[in-house]
Protein backbone atom coordinates (compact mmCIF):
# COMPACT_ATOMS: atom_id res chain seq x y z
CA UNK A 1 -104.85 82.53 11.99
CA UNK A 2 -102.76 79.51 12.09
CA UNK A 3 -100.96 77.47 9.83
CA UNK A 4 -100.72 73.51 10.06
CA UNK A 5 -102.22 70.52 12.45
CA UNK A 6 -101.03 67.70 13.58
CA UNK A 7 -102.90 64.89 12.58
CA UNK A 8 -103.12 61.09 13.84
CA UNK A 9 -104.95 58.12 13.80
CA UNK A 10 -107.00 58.79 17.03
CA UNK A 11 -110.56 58.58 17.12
CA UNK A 12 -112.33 61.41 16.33
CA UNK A 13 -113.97 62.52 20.17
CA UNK A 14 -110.32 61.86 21.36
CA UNK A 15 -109.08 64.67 18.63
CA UNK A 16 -112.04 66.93 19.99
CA UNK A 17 -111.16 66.59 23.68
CA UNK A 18 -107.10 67.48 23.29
CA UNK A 19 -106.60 69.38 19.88
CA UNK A 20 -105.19 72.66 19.85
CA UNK A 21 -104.55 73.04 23.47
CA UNK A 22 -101.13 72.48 25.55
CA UNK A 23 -101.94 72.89 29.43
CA UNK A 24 -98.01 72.80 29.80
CA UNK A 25 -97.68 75.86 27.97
CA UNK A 26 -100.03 77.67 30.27
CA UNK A 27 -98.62 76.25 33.56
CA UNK A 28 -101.45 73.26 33.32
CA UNK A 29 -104.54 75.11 32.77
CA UNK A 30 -106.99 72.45 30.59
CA UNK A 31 -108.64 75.39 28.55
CA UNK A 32 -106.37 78.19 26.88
CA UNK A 33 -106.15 81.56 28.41
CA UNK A 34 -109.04 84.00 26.39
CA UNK A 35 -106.39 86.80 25.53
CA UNK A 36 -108.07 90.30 25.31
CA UNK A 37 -106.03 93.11 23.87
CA UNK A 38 -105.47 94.58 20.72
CA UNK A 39 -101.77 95.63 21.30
CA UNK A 40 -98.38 93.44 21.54
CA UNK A 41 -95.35 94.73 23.03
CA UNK A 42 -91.88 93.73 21.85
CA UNK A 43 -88.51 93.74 23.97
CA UNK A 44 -86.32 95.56 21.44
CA UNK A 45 -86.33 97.60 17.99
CA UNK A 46 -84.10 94.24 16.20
CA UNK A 47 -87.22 91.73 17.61
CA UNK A 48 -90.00 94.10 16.54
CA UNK A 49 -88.83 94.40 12.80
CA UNK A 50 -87.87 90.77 13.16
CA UNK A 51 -91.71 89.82 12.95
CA UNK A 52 -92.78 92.11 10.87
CA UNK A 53 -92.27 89.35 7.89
CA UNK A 54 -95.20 87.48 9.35
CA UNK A 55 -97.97 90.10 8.01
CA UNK A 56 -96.76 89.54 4.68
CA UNK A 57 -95.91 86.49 4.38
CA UNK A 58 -98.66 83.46 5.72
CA UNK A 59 -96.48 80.49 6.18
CA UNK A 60 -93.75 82.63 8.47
CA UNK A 61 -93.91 83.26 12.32
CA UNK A 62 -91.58 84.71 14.79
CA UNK A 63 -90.38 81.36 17.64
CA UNK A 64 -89.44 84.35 19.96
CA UNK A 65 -92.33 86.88 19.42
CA UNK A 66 -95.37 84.83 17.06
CA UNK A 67 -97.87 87.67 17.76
CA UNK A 68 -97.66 91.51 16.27
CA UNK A 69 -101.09 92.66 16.77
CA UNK A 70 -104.07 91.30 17.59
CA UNK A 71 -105.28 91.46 13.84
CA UNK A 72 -103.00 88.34 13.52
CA UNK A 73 -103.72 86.29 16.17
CA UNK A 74 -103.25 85.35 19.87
CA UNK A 75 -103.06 82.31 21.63
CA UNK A 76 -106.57 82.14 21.82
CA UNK A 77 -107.78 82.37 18.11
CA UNK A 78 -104.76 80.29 17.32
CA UNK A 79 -106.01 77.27 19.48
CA UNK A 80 -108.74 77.36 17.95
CA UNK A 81 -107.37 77.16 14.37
CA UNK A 82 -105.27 74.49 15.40
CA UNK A 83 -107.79 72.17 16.18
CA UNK A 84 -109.70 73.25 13.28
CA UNK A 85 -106.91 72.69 11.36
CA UNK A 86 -106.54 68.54 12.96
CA UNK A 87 -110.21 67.89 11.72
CA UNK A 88 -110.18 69.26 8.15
CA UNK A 89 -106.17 68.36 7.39
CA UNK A 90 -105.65 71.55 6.28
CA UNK A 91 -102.58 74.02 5.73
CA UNK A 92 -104.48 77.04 7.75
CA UNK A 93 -107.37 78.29 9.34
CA UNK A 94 -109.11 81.51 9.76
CA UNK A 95 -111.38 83.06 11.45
CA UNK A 96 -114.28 85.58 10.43
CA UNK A 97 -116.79 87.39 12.55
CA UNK A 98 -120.00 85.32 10.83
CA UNK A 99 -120.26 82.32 8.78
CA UNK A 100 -121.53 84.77 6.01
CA UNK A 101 -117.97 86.53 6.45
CA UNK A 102 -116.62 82.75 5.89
CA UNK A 103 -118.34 82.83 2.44
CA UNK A 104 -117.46 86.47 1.32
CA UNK A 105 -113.68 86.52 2.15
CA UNK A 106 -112.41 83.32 0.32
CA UNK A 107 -114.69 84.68 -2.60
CA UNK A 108 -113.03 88.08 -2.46
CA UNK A 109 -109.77 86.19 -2.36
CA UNK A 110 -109.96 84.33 -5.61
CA UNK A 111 -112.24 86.51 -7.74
CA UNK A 112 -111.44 90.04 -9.59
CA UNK A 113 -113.48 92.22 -11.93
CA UNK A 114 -113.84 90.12 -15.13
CA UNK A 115 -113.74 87.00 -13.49
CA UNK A 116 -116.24 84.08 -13.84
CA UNK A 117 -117.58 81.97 -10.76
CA UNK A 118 -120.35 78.91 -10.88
CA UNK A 119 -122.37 78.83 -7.86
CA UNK A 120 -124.70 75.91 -7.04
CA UNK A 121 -128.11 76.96 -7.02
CA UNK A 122 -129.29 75.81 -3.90
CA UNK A 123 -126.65 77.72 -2.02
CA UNK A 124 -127.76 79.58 1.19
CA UNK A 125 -129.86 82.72 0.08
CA UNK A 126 -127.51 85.69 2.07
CA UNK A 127 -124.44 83.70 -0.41
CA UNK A 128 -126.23 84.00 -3.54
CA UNK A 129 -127.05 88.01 -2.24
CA UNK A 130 -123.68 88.56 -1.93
CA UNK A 131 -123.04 87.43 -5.74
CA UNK A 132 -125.63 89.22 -6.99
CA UNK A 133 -124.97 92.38 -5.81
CA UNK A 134 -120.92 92.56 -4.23
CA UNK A 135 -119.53 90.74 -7.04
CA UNK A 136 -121.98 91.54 -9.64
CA UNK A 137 -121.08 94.99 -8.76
CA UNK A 138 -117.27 94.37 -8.79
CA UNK A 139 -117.70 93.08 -12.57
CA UNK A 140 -117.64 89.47 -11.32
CA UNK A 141 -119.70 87.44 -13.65
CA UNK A 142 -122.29 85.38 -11.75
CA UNK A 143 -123.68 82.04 -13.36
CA UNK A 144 -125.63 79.05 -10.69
CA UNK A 145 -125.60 75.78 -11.96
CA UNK A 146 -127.48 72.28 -11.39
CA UNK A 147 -126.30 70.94 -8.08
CA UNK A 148 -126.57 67.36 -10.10
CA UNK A 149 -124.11 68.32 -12.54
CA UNK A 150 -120.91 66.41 -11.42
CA UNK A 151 -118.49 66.33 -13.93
CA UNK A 152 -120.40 67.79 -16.30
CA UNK A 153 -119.61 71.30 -14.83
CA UNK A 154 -116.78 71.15 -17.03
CA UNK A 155 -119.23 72.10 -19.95
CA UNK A 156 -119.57 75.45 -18.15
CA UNK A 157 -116.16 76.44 -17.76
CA UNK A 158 -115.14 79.79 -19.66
CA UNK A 159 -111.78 81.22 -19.77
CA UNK A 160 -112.30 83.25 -17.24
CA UNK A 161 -113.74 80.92 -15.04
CA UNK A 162 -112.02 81.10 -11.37
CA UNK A 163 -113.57 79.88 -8.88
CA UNK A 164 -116.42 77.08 -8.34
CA UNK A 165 -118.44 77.97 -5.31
CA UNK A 166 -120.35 74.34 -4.01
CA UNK A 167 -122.50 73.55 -1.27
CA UNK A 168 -123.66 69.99 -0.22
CA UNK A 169 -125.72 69.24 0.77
CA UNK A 170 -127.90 71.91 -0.55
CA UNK A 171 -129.43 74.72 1.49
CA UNK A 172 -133.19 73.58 2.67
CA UNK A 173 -133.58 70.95 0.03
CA UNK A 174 -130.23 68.87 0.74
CA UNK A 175 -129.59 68.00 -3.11
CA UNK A 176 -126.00 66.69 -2.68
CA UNK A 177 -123.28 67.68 -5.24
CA UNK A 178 -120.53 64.63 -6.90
CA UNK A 179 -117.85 66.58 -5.28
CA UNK A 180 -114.68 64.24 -6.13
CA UNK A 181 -115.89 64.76 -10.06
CA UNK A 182 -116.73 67.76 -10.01
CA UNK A 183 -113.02 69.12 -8.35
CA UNK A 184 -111.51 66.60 -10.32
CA UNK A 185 -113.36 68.74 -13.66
CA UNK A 186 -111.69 72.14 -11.98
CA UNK A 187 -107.98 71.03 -10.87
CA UNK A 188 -107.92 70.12 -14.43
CA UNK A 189 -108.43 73.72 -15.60
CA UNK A 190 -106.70 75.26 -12.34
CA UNK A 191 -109.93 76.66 -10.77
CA UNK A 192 -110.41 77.32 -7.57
CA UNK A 193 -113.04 74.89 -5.89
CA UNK A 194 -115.07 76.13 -2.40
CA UNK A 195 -117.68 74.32 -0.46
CA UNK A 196 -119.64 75.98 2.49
CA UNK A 197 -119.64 72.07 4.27
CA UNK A 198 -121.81 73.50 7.46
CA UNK A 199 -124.58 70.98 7.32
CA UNK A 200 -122.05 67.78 7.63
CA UNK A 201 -118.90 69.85 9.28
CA UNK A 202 -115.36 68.07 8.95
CA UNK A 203 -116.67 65.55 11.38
CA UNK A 204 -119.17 63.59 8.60
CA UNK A 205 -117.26 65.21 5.86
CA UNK A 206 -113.93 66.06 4.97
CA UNK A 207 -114.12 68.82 1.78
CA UNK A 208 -110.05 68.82 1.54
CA UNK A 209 -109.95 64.40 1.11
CA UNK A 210 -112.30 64.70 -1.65
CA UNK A 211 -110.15 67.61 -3.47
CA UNK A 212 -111.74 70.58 -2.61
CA UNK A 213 -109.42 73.45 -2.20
CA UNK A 214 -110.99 75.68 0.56
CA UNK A 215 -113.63 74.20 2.94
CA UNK A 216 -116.08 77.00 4.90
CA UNK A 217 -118.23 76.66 8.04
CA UNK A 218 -120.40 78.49 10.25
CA UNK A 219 -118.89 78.04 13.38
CA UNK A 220 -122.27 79.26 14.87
CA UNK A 221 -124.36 75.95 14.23
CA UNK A 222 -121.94 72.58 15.35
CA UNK A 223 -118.87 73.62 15.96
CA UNK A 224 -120.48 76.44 18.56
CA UNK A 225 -123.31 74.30 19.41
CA UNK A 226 -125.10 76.75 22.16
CA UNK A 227 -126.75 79.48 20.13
CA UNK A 228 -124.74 82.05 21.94
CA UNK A 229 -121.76 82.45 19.35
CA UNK A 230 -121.63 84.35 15.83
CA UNK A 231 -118.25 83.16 14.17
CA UNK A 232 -117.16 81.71 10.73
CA UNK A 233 -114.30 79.73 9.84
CA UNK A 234 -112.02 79.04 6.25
CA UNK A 235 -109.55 75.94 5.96
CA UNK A 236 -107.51 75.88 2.95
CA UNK A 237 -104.86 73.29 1.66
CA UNK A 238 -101.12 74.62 0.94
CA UNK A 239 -101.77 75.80 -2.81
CA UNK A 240 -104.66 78.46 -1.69
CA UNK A 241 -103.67 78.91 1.33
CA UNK A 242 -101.49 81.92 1.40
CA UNK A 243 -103.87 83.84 -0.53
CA UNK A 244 -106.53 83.36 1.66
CA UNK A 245 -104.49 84.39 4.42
CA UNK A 246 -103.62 87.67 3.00
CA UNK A 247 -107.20 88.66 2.09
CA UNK A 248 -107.93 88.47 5.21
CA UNK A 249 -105.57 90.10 7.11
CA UNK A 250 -106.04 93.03 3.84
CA UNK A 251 -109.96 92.85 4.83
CA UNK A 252 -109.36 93.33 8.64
CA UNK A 253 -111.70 90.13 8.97
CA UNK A 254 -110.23 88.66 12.18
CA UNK A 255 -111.89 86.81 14.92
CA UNK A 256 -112.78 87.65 18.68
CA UNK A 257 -110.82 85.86 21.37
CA UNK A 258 -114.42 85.70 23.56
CA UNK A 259 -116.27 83.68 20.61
CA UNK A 260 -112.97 81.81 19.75
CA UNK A 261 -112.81 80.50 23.45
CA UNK A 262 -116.60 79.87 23.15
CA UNK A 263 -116.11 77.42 19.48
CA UNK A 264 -113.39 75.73 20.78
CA UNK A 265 -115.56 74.97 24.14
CA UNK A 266 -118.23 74.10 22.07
CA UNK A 267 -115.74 71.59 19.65
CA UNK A 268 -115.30 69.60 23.02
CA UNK A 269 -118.76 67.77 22.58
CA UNK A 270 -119.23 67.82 19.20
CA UNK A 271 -118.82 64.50 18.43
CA UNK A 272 -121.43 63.28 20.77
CA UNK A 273 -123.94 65.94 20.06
CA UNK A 274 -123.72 65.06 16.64
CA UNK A 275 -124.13 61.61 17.50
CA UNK A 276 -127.39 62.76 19.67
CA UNK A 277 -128.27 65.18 17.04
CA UNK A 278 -128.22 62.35 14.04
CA UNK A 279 -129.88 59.27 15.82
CA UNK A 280 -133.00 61.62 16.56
CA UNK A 281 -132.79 62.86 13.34
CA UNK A 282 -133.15 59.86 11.43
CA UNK A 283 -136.20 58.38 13.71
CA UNK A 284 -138.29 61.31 13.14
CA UNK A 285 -137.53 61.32 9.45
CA UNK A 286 -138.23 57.63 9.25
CA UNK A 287 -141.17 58.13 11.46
CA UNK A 288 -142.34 61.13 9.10
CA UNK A 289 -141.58 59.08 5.86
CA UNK A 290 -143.89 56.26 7.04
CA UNK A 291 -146.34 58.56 8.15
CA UNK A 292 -146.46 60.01 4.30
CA UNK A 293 -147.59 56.41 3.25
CA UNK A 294 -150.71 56.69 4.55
CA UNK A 295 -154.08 57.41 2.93
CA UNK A 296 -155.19 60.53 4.29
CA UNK A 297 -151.86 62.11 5.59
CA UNK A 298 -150.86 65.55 4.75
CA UNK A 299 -146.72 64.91 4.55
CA UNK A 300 -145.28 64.80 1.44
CA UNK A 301 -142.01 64.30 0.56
CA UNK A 302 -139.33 63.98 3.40
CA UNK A 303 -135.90 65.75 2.55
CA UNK A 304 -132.71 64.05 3.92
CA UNK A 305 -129.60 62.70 2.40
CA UNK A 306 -129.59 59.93 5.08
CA UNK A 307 -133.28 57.82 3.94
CA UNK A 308 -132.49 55.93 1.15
CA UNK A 309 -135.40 57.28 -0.61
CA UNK A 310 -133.99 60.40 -1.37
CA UNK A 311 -132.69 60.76 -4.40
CA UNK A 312 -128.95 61.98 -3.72
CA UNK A 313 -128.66 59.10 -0.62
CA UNK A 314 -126.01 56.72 -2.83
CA UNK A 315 -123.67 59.90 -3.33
CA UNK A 316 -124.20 60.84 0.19
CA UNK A 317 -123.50 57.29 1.39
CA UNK A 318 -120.38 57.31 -0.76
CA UNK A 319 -119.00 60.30 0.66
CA UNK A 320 -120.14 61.12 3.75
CA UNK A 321 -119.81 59.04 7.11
CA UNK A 322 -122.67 60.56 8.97
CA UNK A 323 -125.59 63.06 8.33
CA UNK A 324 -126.49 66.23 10.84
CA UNK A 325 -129.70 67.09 12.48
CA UNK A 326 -131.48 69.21 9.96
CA UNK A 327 -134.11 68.49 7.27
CA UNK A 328 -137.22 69.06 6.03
CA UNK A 329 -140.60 68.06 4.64
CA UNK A 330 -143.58 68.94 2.28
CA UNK A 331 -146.82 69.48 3.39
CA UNK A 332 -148.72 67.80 0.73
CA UNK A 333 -150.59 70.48 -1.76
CA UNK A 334 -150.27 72.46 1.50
CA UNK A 335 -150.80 76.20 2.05
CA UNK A 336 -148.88 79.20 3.08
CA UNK A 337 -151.98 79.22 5.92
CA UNK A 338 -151.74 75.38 6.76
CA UNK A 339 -147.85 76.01 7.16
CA UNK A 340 -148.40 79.20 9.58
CA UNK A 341 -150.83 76.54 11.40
CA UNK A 342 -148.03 74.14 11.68
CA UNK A 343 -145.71 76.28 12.83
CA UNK A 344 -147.99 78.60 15.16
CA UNK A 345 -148.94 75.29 17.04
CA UNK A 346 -145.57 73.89 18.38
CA UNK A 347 -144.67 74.39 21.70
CA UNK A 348 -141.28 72.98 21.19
CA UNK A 349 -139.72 73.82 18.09
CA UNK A 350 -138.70 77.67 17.94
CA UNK A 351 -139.47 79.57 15.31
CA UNK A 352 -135.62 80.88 14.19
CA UNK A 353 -133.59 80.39 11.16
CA UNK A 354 -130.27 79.40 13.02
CA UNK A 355 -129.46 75.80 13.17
CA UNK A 356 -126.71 73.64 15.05
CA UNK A 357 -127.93 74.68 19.20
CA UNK A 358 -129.19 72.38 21.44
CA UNK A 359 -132.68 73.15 20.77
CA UNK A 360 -135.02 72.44 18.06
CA UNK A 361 -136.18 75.02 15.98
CA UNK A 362 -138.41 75.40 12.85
CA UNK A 363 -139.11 77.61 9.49
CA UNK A 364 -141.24 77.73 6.43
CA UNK A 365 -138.83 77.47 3.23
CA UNK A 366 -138.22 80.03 1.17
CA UNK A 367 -137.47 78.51 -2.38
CA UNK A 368 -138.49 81.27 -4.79
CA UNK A 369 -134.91 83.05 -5.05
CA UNK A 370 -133.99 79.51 -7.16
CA UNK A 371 -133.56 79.93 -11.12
CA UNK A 372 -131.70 76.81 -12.96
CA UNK A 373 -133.18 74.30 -10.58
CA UNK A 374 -136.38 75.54 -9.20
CA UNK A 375 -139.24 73.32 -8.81
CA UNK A 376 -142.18 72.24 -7.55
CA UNK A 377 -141.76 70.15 -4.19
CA UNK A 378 -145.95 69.07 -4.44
CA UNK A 379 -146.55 71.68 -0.98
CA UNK A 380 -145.33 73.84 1.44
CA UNK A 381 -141.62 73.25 2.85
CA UNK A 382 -140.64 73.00 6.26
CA UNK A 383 -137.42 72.45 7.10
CA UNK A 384 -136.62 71.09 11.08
CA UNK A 385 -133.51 71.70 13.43
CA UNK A 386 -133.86 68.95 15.79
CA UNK A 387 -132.17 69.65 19.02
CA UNK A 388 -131.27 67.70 21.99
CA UNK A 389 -134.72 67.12 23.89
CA UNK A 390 -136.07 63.59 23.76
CA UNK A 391 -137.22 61.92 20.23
CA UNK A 392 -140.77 61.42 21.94
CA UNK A 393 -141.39 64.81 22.66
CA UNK A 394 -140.39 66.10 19.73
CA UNK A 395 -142.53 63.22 17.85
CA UNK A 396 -145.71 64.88 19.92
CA UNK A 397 -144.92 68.38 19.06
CA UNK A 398 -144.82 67.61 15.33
CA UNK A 399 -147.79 65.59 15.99
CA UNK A 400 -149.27 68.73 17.03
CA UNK A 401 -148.41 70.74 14.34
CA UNK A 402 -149.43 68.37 11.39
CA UNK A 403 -153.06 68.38 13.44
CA UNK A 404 -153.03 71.99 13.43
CA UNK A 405 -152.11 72.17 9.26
CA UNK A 406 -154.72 69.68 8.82
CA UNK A 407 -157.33 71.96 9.96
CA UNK A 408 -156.74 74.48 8.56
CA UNK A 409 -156.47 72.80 5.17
């Protein structure tokens, strides 16, 4: 946990190199120390009461002794959160053992039995599992909604409506939400507005300029960037961000030093393996779009916010500033065999369902759990992580696997 950031008009890769780290404080070491332990030892009775105030109250920390148990943070985690807290602008950070934790606890925070939330459709499948049984079980009342709603979600708002759960772009498909309107619609009835904002992290998108109250990220995909770190993390502004807190500490959620040391490593390059990430991104999408075009080929539609084809790109170019290294594609009138084909035939792209490493991975969509916006995409779905190997490679392994689905057609 840590509360506040110090922001600045320095380029974003600057703000990744030097945010929440002080060599000084730790007699000129670049990286923070990774502080293991689960116990903190105080120098007298008066100094140990003396912080007790911090584990109930979010916004209030000891100058002498900050830490009280490892529950609540060490210099490690709270580096982290610190620099966390310089991209997003937000009040306070926390940080959760998964990014599924990441979409659980600010959902336990806001929502009680008899409560109401709206969840976007094409939200990541575990989220939507968690609402239909956790919070269907807790008497929270469940409803998805249109991502193209915008301010129209209004006309869905109930009494008890708390909390509007968002994800843009969408999970797999990439429908992107009118977030300004749509928070704009909430703040008006004082619900809560969330948005799991992996895909573009704070980088290409910042959820808390565009009035979103509590912005969520796997920490696994960008932000870890090495496929050898399971952590989520919660940014809230000031109004939401003491409740938060104190779920969290309630829930026992907290995050390991180790993977904390490993995110904020991995927050070092982000910018420019985003950059890397997004340039080869866009040529193969291109490259895929014009191959659709021709008589003959077997690629349908080609999924991503960033081709001005698709049909959310004018929202996306309004309020995003970059797009990430994910997408997908239809195989035209394909089959569940011709997409095994594909994907049994690269020798590149890993078959995984983790995103956000360095190296390119692939899956066959799974669209059926959809209700309010399910619909026919025309094939088979196959949704791409492209790493950081070289664009012609990656061109030859997809070559590969569109020869194999062909075949077997």
């Amino acid at each position: 946990m840590a509360g506040g950031g110090k922001g600045g008009k320095r380029g974003i890769n600057t703000q990744l190199a030097h945010s929440g780290n002080d060599p000084h404080a730790y007699f000129g070491w670049v990286n923070p120390p990774v502080v293991h332990g689960s116990t903190v030892l105080f120098p007298d009775a008066a100094t140990m009461k003396a912080t007790q105030v911090r584990n109930a109250d979010a916004t209030s920390r000891s100058r002498v002794q900050p830490y009280t148990y490892a529950t609540y943070g060490s210099p490690t985690t709270d580096a982290l959160c610190e620099a966390v807290n310089a991209l997003e602008g937000s009040a306070g950070t926390i940080l959760v053992p998964s990014g599924l934790a990441a979409v659980t606890v600010p959902l336990l925070a806001f929502l009680s039995a008899g409560d109401h939330v709206l969840i976007v459709d094409t939200v990541y499948y575990p989220t939507r599992r968690f609402a239909d049984t956790m919070l269907a079980r807790m008497g929270v009342e469940v409803e998805y909604y249109l991502p193209e709603i915008g301010a129209d979600i209004a006309t869905l708002f109930r009494d008890n409506t708390k909390v509007v759960f968002m994800e843009a772009p969408g999970s797999n498909t990439f429908e992107i939400q009118d977030v300004p309107a749509m928070t704009a619609a909430a703040k008006e009835r004082g619900i809560v507005t969330m948005i799991d904002n992996t895909w573009a992290t704070p980088l290409f998108f910042k959820p808390l300029d565009h009035g979103v109250d509590i912005s969520i990220h796997a920490a696994t995909k960008y932000p870890g960037g090495h496929s050898d770190v399971i952590m989520g993390m919660v940014s809230a502004n000031a109004a939401t961000w003491g409740q938060l807190y104190n779920t969290q500490v309630a829930l026992g959620t907290c995050g390991a030093p180790d993977d904390a040391y490993l995110v904020l490593r991995g927050l070092r390059t982000m910018g420019i393996r985003l950059e890397r990430h997004q340039k080869t991104t866009l040529a193969l999408a291109r490259w895929l779009e014009d191959m659709a075009k021709e008589p003959g080929s077997i690629v349908g539609d080609v999924l991503y916010p960033a081709l001005e084809s698709f049909p959310g790109h004018d929202l996306w170019k309004r309020d995003f500033c970059g797009a990430c290294g994910i997408f997908s594609f239809v195989i035209k009138d394909g089959t569940e065999a011709q997409a095994h084909a594909f994907l049994d035939a690269l020798e590149l792209f890993g078959l995984g369902y983790s995103w956000g490493g360095y190296e390119s991975l692939v899956t066959h969509v799974y669209l059926k759990d959809r209700t309010v916006s399910a619909r026919d995409h025309g094939g088979e779905v196959i949704r791409l992580q492209i790493g950081l190997e070289d664009e012609i490679d990656l061109r030859a392994d997809i070559e590969r696997g569109l020869a194999a689905a062909k075949a077997a057609g």
